[in-house]
PDB file of N, CA and C in Angstrom:
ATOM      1  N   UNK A   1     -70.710  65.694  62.248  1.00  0.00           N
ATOM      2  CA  UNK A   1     -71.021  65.747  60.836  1.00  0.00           C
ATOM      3  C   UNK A   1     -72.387  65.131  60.555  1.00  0.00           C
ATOM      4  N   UNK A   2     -73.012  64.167  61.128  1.00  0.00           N
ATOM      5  CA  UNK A   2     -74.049  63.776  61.028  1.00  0.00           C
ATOM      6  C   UNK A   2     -74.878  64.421  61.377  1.00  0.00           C
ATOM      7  N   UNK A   3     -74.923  65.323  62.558  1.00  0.00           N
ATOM      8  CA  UNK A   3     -76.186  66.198  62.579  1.00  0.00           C
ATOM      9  C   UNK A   3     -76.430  66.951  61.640  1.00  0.00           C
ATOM     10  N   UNK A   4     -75.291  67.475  61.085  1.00  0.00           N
ATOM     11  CA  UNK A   4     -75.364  68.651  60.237  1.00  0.00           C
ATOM     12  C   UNK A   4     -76.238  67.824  58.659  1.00  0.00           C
ATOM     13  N   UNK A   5     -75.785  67.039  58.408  1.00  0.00           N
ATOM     14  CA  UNK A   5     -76.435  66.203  57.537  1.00  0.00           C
ATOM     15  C   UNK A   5     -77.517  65.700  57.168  1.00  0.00           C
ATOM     16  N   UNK A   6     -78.280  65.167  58.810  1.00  0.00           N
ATOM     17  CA  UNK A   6     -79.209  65.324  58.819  1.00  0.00           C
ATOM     18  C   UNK A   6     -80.421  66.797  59.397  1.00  0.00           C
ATOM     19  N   UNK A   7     -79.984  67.551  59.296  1.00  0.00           N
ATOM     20  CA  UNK A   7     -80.693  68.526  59.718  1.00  0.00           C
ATOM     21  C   UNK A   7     -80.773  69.454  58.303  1.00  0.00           C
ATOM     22  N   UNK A   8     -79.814  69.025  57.434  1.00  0.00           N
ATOM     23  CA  UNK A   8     -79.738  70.031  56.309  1.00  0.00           C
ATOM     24  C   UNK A   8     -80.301  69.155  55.161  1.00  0.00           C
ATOM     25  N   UNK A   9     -80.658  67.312  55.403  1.00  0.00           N
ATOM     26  CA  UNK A   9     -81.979  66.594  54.982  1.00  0.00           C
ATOM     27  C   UNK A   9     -83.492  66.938  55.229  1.00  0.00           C
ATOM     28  N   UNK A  10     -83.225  67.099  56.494  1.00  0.00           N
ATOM     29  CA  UNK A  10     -84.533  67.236  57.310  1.00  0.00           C
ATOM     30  C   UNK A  10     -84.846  68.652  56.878  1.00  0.00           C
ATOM     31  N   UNK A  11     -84.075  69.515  56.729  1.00  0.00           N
ATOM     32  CA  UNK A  11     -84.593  71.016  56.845  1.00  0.00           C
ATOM     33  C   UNK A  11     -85.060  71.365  55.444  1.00  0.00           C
ATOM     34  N   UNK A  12     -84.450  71.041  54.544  1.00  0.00           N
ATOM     35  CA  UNK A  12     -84.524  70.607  53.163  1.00  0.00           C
ATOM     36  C   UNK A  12     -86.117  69.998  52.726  1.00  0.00           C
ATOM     37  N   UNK A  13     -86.216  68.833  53.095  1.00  0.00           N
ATOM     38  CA  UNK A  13     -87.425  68.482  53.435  1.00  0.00           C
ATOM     39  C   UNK A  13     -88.753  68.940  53.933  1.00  0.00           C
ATOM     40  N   UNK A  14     -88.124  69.486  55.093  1.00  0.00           N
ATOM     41  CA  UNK A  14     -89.270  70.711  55.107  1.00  0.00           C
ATOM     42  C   UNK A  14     -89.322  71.471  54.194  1.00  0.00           C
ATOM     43  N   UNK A  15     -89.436  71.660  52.790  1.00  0.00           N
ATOM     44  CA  UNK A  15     -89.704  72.671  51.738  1.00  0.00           C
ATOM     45  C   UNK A  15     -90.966  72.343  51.175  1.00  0.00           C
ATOM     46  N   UNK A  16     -91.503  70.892  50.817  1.00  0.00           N
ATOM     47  CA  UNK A  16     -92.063  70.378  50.541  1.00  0.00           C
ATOM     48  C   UNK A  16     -93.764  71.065  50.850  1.00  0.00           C
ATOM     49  N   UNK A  17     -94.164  71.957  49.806  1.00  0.00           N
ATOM     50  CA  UNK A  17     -94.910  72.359  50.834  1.00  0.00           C
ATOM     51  C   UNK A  17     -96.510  71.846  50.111  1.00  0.00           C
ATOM     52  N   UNK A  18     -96.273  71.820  48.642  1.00  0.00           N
ATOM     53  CA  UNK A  18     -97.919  71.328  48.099  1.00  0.00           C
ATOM     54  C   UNK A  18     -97.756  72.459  46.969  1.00  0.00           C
ATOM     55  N   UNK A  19     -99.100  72.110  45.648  1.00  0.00           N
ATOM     56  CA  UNK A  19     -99.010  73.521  44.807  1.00  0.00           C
ATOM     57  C   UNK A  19     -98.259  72.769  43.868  1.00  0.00           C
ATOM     58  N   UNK A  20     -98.860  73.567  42.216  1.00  0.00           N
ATOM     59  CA  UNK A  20     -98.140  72.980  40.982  1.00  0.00           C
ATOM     60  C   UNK A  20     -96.497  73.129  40.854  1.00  0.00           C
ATOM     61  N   UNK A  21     -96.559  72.100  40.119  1.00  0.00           N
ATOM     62  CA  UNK A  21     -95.125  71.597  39.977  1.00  0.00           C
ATOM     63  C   UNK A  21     -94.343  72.862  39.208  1.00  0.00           C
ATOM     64  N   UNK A  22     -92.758  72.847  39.327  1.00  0.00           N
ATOM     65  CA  UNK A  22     -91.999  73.881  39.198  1.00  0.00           C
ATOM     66  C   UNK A  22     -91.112  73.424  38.463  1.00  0.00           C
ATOM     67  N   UNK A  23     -90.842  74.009  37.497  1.00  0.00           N
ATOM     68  CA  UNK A  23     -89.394  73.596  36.542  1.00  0.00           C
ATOM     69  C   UNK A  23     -88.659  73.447  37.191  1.00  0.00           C
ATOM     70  N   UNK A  24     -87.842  74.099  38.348  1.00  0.00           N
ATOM     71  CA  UNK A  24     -86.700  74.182  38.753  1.00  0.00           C
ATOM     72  C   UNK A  24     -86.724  74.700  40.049  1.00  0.00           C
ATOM     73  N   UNK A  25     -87.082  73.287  41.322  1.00  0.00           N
ATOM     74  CA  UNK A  25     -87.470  73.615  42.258  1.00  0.00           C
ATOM     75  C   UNK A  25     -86.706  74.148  43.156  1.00  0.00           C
ATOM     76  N   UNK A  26     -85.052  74.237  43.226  1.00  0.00           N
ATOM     77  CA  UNK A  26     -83.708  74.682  43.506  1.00  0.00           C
ATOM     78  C   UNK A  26     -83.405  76.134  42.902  1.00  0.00           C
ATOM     79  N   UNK A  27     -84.445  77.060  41.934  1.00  0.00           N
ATOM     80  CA  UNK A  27     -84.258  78.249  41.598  1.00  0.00           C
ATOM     81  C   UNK A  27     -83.984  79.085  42.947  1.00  0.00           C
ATOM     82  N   UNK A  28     -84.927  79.307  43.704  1.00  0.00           N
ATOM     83  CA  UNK A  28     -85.615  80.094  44.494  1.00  0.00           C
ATOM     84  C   UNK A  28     -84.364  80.272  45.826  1.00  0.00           C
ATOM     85  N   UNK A  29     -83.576  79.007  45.742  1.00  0.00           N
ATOM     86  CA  UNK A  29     -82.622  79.007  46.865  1.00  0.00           C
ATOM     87  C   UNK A  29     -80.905  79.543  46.694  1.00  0.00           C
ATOM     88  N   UNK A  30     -80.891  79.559  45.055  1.00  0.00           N
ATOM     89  CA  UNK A  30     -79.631  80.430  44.455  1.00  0.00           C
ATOM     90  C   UNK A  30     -79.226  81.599  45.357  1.00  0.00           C
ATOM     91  N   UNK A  31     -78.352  82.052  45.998  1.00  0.00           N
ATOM     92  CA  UNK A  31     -77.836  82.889  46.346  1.00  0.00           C
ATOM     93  C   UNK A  31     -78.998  83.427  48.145  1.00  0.00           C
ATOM     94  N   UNK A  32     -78.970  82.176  48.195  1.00  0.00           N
ATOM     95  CA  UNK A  32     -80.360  82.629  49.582  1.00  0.00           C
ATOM     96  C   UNK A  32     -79.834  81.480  50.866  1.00  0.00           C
ATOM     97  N   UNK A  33     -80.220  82.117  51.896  1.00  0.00           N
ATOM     98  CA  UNK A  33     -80.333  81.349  52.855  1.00  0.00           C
ATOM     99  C   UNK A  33     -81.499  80.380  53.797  1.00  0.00           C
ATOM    100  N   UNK A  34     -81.310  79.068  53.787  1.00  0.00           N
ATOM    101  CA  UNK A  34     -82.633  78.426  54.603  1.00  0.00           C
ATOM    102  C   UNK A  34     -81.825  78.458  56.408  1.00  0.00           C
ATOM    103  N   UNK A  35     -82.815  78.937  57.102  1.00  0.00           N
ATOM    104  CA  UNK A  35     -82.689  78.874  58.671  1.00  0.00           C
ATOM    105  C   UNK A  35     -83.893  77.485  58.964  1.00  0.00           C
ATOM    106  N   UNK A  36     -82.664  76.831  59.737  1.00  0.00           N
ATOM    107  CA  UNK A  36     -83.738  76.029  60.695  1.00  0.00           C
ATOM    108  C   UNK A  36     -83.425  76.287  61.643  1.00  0.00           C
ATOM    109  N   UNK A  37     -84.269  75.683  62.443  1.00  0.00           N
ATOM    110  CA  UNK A  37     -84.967  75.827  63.754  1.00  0.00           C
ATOM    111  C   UNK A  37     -85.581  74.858  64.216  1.00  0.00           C
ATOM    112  N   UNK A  38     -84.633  73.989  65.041  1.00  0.00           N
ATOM    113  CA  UNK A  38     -84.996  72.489  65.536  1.00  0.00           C
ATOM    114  C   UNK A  38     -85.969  72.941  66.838  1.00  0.00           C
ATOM    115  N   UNK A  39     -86.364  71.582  67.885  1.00  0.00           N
ATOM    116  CA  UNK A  39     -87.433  71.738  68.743  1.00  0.00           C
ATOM    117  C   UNK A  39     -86.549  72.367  70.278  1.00  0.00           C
ATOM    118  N   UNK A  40     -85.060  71.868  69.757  1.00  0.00           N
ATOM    119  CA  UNK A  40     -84.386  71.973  71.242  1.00  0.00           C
ATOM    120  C   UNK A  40     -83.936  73.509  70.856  1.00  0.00           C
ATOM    121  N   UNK A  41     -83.833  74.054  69.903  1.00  0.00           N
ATOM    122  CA  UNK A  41     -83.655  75.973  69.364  1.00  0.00           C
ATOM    123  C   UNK A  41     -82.784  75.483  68.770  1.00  0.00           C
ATOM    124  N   UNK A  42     -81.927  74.642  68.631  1.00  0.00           N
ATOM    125  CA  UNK A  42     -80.539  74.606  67.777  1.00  0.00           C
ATOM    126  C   UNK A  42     -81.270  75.402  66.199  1.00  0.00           C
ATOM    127  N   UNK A  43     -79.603  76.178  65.622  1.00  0.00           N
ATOM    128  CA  UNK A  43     -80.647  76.942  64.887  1.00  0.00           C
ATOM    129  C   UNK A  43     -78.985  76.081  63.756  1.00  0.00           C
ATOM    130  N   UNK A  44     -79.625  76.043  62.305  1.00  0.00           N
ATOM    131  CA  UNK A  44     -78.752  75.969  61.289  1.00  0.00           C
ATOM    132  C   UNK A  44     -78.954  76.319  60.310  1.00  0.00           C
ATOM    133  N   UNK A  45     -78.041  77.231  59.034  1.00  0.00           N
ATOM    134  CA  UNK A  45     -78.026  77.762  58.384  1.00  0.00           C
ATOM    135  C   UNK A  45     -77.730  77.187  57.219  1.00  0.00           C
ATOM    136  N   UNK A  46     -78.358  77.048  55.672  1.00  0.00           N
ATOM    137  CA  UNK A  46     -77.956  77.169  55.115  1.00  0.00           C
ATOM    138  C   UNK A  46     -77.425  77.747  53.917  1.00  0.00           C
ATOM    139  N   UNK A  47     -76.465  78.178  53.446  1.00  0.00           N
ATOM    140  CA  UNK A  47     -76.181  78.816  52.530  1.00  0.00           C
ATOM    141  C   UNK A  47     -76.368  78.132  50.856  1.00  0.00           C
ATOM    142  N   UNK A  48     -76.809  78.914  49.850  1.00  0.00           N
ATOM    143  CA  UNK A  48     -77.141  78.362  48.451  1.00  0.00           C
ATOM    144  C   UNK A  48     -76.228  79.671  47.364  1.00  0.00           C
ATOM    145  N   UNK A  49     -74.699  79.984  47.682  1.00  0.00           N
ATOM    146  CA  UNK A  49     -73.833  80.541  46.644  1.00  0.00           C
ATOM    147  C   UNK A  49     -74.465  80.593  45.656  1.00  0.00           C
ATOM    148  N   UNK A  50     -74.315  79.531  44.969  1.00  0.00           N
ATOM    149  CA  UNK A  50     -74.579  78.860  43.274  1.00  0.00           C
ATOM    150  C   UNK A  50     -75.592  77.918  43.172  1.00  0.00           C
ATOM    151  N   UNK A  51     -75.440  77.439  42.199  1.00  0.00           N
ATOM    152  CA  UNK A  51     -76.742  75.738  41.809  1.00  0.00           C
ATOM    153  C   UNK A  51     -75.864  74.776  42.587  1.00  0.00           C
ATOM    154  N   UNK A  52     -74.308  75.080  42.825  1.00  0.00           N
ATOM    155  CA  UNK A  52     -73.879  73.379  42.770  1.00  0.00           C
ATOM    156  C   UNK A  52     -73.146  73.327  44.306  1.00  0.00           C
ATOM    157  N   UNK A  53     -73.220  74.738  44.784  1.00  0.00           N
ATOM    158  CA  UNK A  53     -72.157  74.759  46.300  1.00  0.00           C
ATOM    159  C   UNK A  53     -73.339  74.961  46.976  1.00  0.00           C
ATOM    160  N   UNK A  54     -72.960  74.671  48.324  1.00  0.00           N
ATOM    161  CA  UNK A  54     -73.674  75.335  50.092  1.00  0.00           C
ATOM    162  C   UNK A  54     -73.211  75.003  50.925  1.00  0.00           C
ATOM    163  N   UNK A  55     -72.867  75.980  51.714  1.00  0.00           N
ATOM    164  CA  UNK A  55     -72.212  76.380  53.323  1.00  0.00           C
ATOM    165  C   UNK A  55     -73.421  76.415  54.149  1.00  0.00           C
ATOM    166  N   UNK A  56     -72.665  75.134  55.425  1.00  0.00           N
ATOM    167  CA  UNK A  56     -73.630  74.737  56.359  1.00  0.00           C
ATOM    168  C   UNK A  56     -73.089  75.536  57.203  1.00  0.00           C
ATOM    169  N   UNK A  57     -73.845  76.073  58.068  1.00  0.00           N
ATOM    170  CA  UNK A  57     -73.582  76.660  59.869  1.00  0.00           C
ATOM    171  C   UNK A  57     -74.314  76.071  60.821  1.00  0.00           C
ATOM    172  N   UNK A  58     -73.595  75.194  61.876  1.00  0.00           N
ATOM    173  CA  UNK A  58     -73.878  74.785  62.375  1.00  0.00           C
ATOM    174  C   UNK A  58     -74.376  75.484  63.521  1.00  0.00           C
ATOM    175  N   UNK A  59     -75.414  74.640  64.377  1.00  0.00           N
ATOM    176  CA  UNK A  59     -75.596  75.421  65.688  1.00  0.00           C
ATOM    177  C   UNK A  59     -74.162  76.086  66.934  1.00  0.00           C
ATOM    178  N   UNK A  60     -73.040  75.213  66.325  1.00  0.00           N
ATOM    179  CA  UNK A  60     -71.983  75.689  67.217  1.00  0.00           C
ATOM    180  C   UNK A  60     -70.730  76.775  66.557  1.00  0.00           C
ATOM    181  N   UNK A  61     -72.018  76.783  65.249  1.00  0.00           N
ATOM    182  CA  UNK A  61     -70.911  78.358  64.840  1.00  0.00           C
ATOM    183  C   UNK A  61     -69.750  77.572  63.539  1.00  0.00           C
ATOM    184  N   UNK A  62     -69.771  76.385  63.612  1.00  0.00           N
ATOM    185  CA  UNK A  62     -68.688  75.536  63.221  1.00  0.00           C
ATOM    186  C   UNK A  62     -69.732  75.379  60.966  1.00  0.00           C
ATOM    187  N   UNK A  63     -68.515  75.761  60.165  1.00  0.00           N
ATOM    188  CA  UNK A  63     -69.234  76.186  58.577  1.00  0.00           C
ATOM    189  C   UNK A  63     -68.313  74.565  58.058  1.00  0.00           C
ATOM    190  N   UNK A  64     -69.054  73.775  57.400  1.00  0.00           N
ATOM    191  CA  UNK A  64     -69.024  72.673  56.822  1.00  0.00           C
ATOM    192  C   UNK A  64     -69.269  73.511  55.166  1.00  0.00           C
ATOM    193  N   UNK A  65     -68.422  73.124  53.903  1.00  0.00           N
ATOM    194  CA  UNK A  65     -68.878  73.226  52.692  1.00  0.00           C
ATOM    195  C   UNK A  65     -69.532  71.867  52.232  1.00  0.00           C
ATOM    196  N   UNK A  66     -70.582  72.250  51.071  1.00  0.00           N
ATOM    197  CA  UNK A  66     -70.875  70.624  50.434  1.00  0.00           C
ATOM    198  C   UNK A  66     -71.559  71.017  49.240  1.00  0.00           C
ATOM    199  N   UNK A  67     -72.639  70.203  48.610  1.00  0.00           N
ATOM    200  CA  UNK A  67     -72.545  70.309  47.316  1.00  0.00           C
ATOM    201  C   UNK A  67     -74.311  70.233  47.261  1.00  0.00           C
ATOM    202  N   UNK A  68     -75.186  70.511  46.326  1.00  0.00           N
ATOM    203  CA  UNK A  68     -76.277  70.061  45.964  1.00  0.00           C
ATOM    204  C   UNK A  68     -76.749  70.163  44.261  1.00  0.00           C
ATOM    205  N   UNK A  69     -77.749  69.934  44.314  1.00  0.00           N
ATOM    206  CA  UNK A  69     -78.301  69.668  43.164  1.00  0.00           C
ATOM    207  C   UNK A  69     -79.549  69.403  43.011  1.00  0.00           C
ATOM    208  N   UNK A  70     -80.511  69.670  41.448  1.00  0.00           N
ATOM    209  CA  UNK A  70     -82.074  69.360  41.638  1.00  0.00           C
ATOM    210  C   UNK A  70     -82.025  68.228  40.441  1.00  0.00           C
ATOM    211  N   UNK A  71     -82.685  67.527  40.893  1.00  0.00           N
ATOM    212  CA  UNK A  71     -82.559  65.988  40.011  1.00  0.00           C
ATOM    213  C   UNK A  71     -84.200  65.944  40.336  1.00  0.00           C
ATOM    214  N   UNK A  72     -84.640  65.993  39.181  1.00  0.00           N
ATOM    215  CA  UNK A  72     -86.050  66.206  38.865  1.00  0.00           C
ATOM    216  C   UNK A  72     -87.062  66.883  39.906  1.00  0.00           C
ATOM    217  N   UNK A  73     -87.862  66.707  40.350  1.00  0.00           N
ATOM    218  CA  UNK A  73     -88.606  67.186  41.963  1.00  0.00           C
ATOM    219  C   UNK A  73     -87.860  67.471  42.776  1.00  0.00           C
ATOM    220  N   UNK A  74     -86.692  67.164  43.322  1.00  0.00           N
ATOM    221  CA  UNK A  74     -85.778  66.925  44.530  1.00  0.00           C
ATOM    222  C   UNK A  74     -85.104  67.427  44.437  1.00  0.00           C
ATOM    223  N   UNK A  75     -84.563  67.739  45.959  1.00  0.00           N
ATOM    224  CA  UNK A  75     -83.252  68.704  46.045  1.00  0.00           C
ATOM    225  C   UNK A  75     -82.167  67.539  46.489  1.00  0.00           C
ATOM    226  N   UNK A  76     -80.683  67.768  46.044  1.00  0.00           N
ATOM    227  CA  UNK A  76     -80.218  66.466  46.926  1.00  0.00           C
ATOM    228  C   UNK A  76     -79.021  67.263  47.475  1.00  0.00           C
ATOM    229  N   UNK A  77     -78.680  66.731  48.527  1.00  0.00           N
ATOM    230  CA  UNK A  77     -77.181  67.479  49.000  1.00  0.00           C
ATOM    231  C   UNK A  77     -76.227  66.108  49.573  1.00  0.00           C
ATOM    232  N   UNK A  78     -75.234  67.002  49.759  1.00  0.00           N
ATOM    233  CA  UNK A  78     -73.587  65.931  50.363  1.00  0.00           C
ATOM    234  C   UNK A  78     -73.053  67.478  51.031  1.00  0.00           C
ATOM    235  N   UNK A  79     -72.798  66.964  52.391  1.00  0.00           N
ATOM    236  CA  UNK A  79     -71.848  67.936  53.267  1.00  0.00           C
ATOM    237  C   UNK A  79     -70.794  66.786  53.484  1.00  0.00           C
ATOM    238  N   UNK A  80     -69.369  67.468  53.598  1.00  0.00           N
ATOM    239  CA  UNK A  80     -68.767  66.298  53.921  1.00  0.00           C
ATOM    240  C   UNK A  80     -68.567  65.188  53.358  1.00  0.00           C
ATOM    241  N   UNK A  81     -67.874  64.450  54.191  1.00  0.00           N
ATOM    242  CA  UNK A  81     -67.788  62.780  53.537  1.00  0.00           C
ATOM    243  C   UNK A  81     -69.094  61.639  53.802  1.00  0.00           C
ATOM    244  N   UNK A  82     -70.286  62.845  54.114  1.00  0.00           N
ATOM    245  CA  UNK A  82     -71.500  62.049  54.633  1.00  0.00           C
ATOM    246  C   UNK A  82     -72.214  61.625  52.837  1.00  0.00           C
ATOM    247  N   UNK A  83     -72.749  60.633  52.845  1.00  0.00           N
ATOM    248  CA  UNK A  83     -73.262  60.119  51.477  1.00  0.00           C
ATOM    249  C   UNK A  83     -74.696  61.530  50.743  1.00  0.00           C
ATOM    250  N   UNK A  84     -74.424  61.645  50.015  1.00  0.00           N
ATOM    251  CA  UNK A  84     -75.757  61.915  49.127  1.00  0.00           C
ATOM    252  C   UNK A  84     -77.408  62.053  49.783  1.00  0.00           C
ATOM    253  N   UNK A  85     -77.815  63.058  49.662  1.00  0.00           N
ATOM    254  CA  UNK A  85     -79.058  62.469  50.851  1.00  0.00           C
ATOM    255  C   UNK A  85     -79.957  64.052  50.122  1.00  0.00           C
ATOM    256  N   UNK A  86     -81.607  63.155  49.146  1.00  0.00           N
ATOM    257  CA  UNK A  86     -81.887  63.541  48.415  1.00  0.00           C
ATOM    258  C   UNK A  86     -83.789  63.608  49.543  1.00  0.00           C
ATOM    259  N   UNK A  87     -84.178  65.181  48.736  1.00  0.00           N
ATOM    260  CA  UNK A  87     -85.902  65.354  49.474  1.00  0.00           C
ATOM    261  C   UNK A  87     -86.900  64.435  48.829  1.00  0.00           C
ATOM    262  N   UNK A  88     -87.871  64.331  49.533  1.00  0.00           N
ATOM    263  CA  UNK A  88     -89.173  63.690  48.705  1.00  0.00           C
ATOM    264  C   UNK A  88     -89.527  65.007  48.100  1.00  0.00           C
ATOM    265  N   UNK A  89     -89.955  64.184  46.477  1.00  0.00           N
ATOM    266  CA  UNK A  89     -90.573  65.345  45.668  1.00  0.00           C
ATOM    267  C   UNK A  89     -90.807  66.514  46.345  1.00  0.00           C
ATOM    268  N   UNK A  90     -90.814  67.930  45.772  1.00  0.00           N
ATOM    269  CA  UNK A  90     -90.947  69.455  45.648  1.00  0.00           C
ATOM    270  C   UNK A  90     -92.300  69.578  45.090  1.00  0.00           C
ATOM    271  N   UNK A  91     -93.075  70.254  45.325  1.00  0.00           N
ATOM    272  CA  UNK A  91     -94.544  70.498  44.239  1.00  0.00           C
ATOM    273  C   UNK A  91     -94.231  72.086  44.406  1.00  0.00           C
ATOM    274  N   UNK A  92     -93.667  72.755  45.299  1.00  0.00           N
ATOM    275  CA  UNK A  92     -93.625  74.200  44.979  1.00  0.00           C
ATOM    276  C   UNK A  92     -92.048  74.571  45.597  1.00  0.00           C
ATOM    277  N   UNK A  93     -91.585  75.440  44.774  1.00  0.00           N
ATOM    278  CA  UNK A  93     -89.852  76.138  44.909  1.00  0.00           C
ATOM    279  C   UNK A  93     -90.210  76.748  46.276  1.00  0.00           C
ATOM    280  N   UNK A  94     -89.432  76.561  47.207  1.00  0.00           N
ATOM    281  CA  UNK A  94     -89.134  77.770  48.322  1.00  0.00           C
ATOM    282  C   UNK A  94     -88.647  78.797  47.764  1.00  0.00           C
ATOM    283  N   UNK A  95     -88.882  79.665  48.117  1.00  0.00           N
ATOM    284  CA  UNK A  95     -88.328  81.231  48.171  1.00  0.00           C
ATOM    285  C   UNK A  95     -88.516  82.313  48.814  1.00  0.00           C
ATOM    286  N   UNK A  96     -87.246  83.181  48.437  1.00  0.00           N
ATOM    287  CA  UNK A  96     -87.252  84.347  50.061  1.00  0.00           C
ATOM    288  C   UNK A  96     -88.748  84.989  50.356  1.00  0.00           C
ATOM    289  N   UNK A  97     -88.557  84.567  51.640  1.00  0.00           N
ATOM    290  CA  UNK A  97     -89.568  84.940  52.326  1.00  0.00           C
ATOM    291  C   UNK A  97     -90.883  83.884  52.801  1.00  0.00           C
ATOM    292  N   UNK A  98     -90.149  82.146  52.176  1.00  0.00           N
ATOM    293  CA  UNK A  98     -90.862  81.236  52.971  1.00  0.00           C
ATOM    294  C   UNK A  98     -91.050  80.798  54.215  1.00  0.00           C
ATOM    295  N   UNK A  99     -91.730  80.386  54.521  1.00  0.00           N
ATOM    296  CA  UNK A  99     -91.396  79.847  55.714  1.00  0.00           C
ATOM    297  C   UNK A  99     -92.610  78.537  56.131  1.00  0.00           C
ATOM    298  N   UNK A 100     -92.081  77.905  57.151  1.00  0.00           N
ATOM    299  CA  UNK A 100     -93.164  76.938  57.575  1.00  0.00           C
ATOM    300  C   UNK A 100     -92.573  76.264  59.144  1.00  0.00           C
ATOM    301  N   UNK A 101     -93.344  75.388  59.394  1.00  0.00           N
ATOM    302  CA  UNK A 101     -93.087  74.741  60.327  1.00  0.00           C
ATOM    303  C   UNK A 101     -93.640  73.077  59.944  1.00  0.00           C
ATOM    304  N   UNK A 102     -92.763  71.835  60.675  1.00  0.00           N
ATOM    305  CA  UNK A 102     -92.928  70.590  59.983  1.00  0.00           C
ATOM    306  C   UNK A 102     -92.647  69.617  61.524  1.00  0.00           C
ATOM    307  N   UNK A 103     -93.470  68.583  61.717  1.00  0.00           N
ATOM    308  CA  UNK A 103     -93.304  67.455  62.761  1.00  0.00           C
ATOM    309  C   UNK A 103     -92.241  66.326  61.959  1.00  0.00           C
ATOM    310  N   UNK A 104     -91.267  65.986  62.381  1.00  0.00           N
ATOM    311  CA  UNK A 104     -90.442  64.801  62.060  1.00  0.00           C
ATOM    312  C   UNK A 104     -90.483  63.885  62.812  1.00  0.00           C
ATOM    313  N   UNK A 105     -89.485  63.161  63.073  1.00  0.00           N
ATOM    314  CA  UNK A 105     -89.073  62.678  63.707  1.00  0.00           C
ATOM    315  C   UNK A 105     -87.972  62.439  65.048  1.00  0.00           C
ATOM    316  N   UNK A 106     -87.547  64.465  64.928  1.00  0.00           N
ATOM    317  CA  UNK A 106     -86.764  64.645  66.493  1.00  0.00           C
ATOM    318  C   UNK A 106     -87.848  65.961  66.645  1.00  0.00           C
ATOM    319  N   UNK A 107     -88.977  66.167  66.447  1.00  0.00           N
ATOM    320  CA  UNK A 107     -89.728  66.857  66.869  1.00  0.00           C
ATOM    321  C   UNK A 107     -90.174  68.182  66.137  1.00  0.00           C
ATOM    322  N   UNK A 108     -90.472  69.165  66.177  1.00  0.00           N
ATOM    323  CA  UNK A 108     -91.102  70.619  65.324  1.00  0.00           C
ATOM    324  C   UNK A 108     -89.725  70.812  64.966  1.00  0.00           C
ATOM    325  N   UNK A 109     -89.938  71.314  63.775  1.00  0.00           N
ATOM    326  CA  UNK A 109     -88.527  71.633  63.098  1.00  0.00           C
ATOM    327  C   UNK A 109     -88.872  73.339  62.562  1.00  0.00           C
ATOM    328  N   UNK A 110     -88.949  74.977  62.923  1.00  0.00           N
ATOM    329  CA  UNK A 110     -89.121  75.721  61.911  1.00  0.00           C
ATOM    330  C   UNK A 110     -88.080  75.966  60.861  1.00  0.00           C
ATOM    331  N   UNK A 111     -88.621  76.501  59.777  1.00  0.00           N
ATOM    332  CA  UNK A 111     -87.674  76.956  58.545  1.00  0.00           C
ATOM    333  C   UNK A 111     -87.953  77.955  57.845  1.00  0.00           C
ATOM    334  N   UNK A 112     -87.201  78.950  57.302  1.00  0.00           N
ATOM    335  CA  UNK A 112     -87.611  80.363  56.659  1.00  0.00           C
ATOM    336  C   UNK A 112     -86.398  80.296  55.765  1.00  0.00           C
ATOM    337  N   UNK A 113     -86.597  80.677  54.131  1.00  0.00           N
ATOM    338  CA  UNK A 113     -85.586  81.141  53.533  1.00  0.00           C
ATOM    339  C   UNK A 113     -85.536  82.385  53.498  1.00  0.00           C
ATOM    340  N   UNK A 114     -84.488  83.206  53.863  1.00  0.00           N
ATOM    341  CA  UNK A 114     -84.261  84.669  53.860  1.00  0.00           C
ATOM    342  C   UNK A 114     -82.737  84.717  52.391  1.00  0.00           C
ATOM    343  N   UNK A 115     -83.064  86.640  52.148  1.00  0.00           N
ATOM    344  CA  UNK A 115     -82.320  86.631  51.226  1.00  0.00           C
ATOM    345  C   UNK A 115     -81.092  86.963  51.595  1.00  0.00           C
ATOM    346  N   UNK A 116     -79.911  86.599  50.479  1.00  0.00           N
ATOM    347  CA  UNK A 116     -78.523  86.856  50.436  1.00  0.00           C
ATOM    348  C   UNK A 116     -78.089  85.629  51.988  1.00  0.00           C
ATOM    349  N   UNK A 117     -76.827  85.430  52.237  1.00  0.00           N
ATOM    350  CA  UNK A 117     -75.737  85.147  53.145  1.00  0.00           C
ATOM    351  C   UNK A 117     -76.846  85.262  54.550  1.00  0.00           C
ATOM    352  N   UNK A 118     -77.186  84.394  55.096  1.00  0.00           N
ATOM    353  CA  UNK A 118     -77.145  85.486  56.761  1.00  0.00           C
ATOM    354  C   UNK A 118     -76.523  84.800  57.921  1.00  0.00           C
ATOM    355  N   UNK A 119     -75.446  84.611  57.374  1.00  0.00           N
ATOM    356  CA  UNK A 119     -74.567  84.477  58.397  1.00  0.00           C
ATOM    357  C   UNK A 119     -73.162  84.500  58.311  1.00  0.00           C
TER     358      UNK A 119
END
């Protein structure tokens, strides 16, 4: 549960990309999916149903439900019984057809939001 948690922080995080500020930086991910793409390939999915649900897929195939929300700049999510775990400020909405790549702290992380479910 913790990976998934943190990877769907971390991946999240990677959205952050620069560019004027957005009313509603959680629009763009309504009904869309973010793919990451850690350094070791583990790949995880996430799903954005609604404003207030998302279905995690894990790299082992294994779907966690949890919850998010945009609280001013930030996206915040809860999978699980893991605590609350919110992005540094947004300056621009992801949306289908973003993508980027980001250095953390377990190494290159890629990320692309694609549209609808994909998985």
């Amino acid at each position: 549960m913790k990976k998934i948690t943190l990877a769907v922080a971390f991946g999240i995080s990677a959205l952050v990309l620069g560019g004027p500020a957005m009313a509603d930086v959680g629009a763009g991910l309504v009904g869309n999916t973010v793919t990451l793409t850690a350094a070791d390939g583990t790949v995880t999915k996430i799903f954005y149903p609604d404003s207030s649900n998302i279905v995690v897929k894990a790299g082992d195939g294994a779907e966690t439900a949890g919850s998010w929300r945009v609280a001013d700049q930030t996206i915040c999510t809860k999978v699980g019984d893991a605590p609350e775990n919110c992005t540094a400020p947004i300056e621009e909405a992801p949306a289908v057809g973003s993508a980027g790549v980001i250095q953390g702290e377990q190494g290159e992380v890629k990320w692309a939001v694609s549209e609808g479910k994909a998985f």
